[in-house]
N, C-alpha and C. Protein backbone atom coordinates (compact mmCIF):
# COMPACT_ATOMS: atom_id res chain seq x y z
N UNK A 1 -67.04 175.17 13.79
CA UNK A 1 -66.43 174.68 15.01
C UNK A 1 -67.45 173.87 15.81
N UNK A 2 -67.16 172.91 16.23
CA UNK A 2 -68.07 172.06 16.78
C UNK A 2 -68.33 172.44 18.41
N UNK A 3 -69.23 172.58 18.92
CA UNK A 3 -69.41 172.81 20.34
C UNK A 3 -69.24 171.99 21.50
N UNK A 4 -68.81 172.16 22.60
CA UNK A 4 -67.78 171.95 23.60
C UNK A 4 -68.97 171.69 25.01
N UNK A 5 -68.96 170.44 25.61
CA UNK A 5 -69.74 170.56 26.63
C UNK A 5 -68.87 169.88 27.88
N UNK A 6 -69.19 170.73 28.93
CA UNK A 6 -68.67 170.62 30.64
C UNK A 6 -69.88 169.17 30.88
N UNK A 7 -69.54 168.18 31.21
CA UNK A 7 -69.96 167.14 32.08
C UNK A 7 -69.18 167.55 33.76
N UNK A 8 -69.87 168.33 34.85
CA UNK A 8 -69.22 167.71 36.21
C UNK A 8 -69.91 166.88 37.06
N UNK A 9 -69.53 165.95 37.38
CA UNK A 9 -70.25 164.92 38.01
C UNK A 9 -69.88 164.78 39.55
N UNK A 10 -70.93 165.15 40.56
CA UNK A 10 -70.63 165.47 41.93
C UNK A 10 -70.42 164.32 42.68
N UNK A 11 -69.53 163.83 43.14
CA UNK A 11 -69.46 162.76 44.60
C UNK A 11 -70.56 162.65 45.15
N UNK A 12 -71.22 161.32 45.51
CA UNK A 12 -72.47 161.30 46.74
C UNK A 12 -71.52 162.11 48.32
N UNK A 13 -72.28 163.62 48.92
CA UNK A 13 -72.02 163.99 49.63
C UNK A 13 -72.08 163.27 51.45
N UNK A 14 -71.39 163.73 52.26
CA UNK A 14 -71.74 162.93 53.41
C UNK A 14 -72.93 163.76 53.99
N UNK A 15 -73.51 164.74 53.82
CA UNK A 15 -74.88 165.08 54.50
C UNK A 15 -75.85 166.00 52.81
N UNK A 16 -76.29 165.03 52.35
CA UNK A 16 -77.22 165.75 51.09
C UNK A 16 -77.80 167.06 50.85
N UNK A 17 -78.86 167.21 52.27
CA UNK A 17 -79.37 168.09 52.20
C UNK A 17 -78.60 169.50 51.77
N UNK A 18 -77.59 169.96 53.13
CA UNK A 18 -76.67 171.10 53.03
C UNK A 18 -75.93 171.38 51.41
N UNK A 19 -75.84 170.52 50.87
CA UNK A 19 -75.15 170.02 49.91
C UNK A 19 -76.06 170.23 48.60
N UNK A 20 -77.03 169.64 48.53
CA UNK A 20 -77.74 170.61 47.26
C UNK A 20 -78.33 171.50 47.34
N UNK A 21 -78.44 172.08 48.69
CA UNK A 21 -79.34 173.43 49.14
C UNK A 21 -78.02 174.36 48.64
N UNK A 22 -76.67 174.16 48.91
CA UNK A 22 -75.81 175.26 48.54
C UNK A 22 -75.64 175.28 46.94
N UNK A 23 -76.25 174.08 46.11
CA UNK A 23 -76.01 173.65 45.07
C UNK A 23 -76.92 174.31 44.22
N UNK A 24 -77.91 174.33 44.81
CA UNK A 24 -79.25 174.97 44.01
C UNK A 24 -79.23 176.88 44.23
N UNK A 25 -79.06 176.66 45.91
CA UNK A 25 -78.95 178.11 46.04
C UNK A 25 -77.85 179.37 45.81
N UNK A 26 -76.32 178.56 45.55
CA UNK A 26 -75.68 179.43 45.27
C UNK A 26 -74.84 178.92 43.99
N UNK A 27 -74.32 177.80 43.77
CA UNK A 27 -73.11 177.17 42.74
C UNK A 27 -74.57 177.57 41.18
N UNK A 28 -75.59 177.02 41.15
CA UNK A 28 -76.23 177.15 39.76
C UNK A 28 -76.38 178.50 39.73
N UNK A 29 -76.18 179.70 40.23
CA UNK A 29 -75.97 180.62 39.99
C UNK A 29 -74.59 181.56 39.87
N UNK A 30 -73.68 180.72 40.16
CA UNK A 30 -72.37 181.38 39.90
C UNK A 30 -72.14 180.22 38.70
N UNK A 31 -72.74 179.57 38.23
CA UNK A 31 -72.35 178.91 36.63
C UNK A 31 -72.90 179.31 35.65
N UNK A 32 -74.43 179.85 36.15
CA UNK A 32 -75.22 180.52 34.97
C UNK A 32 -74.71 182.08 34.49
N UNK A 33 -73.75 182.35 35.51
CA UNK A 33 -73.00 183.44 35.79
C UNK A 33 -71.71 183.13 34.10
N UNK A 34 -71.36 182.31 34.01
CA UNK A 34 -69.93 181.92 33.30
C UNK A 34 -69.86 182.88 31.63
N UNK A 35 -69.54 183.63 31.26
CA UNK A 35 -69.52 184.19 30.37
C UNK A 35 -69.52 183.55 28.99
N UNK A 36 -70.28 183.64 27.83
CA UNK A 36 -69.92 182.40 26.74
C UNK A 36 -70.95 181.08 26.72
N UNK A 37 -71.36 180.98 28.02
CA UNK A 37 -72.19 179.98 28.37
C UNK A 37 -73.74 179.76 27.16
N UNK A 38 -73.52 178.65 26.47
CA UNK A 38 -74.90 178.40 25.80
C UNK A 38 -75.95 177.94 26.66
N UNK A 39 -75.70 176.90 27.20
CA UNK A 39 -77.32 176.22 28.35
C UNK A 39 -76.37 175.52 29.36
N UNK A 40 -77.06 175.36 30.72
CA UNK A 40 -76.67 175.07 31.64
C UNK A 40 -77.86 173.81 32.16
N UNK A 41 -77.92 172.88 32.35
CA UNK A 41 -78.60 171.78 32.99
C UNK A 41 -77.86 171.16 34.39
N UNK A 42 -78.22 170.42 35.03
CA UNK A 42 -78.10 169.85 35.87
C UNK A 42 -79.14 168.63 36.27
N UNK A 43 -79.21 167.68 36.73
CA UNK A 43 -79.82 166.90 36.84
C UNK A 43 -79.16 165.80 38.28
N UNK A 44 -80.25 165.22 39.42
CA UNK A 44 -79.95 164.36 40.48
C UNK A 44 -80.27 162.97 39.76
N UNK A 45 -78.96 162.16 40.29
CA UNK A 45 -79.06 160.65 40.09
C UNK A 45 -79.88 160.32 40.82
N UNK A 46 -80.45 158.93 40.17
CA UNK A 46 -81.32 157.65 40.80
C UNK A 46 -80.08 156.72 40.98
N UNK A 47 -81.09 155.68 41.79
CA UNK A 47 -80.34 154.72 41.87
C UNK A 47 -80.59 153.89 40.60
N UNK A 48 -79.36 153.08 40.28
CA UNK A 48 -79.52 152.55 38.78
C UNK A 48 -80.64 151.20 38.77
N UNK A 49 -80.57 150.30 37.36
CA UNK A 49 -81.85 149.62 36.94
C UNK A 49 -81.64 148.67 38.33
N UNK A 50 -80.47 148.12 38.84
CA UNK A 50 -80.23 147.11 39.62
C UNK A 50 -80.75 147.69 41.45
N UNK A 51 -81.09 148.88 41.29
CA UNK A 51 -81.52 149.50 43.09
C UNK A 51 -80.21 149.75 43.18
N UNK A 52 -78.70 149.64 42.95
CA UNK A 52 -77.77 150.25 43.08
C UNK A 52 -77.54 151.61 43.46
N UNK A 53 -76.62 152.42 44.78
CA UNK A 53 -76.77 154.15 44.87
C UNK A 53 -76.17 154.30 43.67
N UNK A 54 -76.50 155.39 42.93
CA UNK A 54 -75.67 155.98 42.28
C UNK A 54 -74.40 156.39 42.62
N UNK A 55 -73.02 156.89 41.92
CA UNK A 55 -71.89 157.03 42.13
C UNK A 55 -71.77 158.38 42.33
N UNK A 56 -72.84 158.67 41.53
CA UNK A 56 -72.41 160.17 41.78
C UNK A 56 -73.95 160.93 42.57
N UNK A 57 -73.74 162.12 43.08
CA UNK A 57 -75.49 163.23 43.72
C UNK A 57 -75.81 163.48 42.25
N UNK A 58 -74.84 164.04 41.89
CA UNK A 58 -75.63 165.08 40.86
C UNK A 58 -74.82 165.23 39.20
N UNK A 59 -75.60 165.32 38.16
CA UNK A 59 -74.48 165.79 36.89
C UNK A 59 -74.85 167.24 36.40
N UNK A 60 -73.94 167.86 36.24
CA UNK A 60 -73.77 169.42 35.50
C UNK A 60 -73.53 169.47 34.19
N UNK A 61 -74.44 170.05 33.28
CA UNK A 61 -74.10 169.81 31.44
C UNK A 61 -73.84 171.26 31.15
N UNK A 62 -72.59 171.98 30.84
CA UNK A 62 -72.59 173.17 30.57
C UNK A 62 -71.96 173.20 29.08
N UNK A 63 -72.90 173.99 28.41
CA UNK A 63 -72.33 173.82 26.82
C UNK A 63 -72.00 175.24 26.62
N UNK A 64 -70.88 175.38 25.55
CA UNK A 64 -70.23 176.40 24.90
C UNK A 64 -70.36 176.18 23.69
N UNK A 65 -69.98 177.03 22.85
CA UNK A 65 -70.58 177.25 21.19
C UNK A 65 -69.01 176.54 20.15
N UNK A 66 -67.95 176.98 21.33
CA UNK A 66 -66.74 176.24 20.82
C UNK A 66 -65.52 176.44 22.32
N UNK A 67 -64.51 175.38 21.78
CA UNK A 67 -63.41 175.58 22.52
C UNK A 67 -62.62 176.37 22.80
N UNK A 68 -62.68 177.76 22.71
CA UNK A 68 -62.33 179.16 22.74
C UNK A 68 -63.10 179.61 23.78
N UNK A 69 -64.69 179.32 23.48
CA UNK A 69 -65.52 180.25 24.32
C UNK A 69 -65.55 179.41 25.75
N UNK A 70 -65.48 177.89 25.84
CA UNK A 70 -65.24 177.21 26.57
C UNK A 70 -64.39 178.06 27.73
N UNK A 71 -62.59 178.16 26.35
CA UNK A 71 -61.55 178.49 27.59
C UNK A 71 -61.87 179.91 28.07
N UNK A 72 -62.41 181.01 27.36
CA UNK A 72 -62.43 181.95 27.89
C UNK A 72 -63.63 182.53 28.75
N UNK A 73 -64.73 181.69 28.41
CA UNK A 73 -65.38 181.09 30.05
C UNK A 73 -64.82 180.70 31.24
N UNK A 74 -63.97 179.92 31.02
CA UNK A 74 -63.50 179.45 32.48
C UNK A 74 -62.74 180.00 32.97
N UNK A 75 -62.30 180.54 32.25
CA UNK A 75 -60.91 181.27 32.57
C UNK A 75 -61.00 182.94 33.15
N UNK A 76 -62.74 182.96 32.69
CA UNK A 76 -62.94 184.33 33.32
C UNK A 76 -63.41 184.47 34.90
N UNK A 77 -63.85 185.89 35.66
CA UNK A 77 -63.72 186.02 36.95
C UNK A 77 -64.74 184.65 37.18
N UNK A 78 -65.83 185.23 36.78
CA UNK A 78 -66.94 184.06 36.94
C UNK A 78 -66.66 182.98 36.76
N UNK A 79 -66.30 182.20 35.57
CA UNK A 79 -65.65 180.88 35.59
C UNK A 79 -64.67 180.64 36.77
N UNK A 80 -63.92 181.25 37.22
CA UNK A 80 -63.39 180.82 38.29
C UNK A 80 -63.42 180.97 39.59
N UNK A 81 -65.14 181.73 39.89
CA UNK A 81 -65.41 181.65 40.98
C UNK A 81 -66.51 181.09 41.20
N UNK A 82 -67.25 180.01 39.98
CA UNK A 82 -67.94 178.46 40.16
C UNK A 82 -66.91 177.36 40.12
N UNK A 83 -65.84 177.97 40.14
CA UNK A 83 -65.05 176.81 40.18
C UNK A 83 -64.40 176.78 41.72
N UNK A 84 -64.47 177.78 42.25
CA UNK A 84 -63.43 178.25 43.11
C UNK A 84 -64.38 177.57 43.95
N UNK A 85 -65.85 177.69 44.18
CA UNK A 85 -67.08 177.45 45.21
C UNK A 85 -67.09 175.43 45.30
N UNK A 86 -66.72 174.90 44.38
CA UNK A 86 -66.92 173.61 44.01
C UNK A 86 -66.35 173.17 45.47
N UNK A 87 -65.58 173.75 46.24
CA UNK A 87 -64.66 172.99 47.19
C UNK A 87 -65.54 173.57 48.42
N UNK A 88 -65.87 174.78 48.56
CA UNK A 88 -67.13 174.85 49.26
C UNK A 88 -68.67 173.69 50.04
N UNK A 89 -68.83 173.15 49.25
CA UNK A 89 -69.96 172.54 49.63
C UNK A 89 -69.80 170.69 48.81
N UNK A 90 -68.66 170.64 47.79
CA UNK A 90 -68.31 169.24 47.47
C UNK A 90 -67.44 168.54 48.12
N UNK A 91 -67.44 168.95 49.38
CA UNK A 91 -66.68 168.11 49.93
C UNK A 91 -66.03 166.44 49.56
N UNK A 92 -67.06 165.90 48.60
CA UNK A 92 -65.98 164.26 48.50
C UNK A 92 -65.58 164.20 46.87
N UNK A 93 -65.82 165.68 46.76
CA UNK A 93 -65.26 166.15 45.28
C UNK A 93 -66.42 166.03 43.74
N UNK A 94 -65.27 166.02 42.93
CA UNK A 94 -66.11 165.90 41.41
C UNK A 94 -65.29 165.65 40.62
N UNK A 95 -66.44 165.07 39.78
CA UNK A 95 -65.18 164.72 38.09
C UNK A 95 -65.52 165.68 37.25
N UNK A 96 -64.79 165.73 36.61
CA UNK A 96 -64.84 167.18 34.94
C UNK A 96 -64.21 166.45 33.75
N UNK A 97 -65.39 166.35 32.76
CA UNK A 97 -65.38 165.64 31.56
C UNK A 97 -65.15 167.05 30.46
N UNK A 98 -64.71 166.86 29.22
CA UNK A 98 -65.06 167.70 28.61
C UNK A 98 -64.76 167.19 27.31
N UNK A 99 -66.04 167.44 26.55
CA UNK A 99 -66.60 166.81 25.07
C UNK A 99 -66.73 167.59 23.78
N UNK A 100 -66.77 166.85 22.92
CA UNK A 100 -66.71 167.76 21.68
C UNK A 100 -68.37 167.03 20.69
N UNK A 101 -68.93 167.55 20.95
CA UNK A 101 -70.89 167.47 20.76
C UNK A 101 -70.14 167.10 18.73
N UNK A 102 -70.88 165.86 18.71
CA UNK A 102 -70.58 165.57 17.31
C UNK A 102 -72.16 165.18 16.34
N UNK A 103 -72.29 165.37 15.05
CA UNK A 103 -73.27 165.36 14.64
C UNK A 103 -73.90 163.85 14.42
């Protein structure tokens, strides 16, 4: 079975700071929380090659071993109370990608 990865990609927030302080201090710990979970990354945008802002603050890489463990990650308490927090502190929202890791 091929493995399954979460891309969420955060909105540039209207005040940063508050916003990755709740990001660092509480959301990466209710994801590292997610049951099933293989590795969890995160990473802050630059501005691109052109000095352009980035579109998005921040990207989230959460990988699962397959699309089972995926759904029954998310679908558990924990999965849905990093999901539930997203509206908490993202105020101008997020996107949710989800991939199938190919060789």
């Amino acid at each position: 079975m091929p493995k399954v990865r979460l891309f969420v990609a955060y909105h540039q927030p209207p005040e940063p700071e508050p916003f990755f302080a709740h990001y660092e201090n509480v959301h990466v710990g209710l994801a590292k929380a997610i049951p099933n979970l293989e590795s969890f990354e995160w990473s802050s945008l630059l501005p691109g090659p052109t000095g352009d802002p980035a579109p998005y603050a921040l990207i989230a890489e959460l990988t699962f071993a397959s699309m089972d463990d995926f759904g029954a990650g998310m679908a558990s308490a924990e999965g849905q109370a990093a999901a539930a927090d997203v509206g908490a502190f993202a105020v101008n929202g997020a996107e949710m990608f989800v991939s199938e890791l190919k060789d």
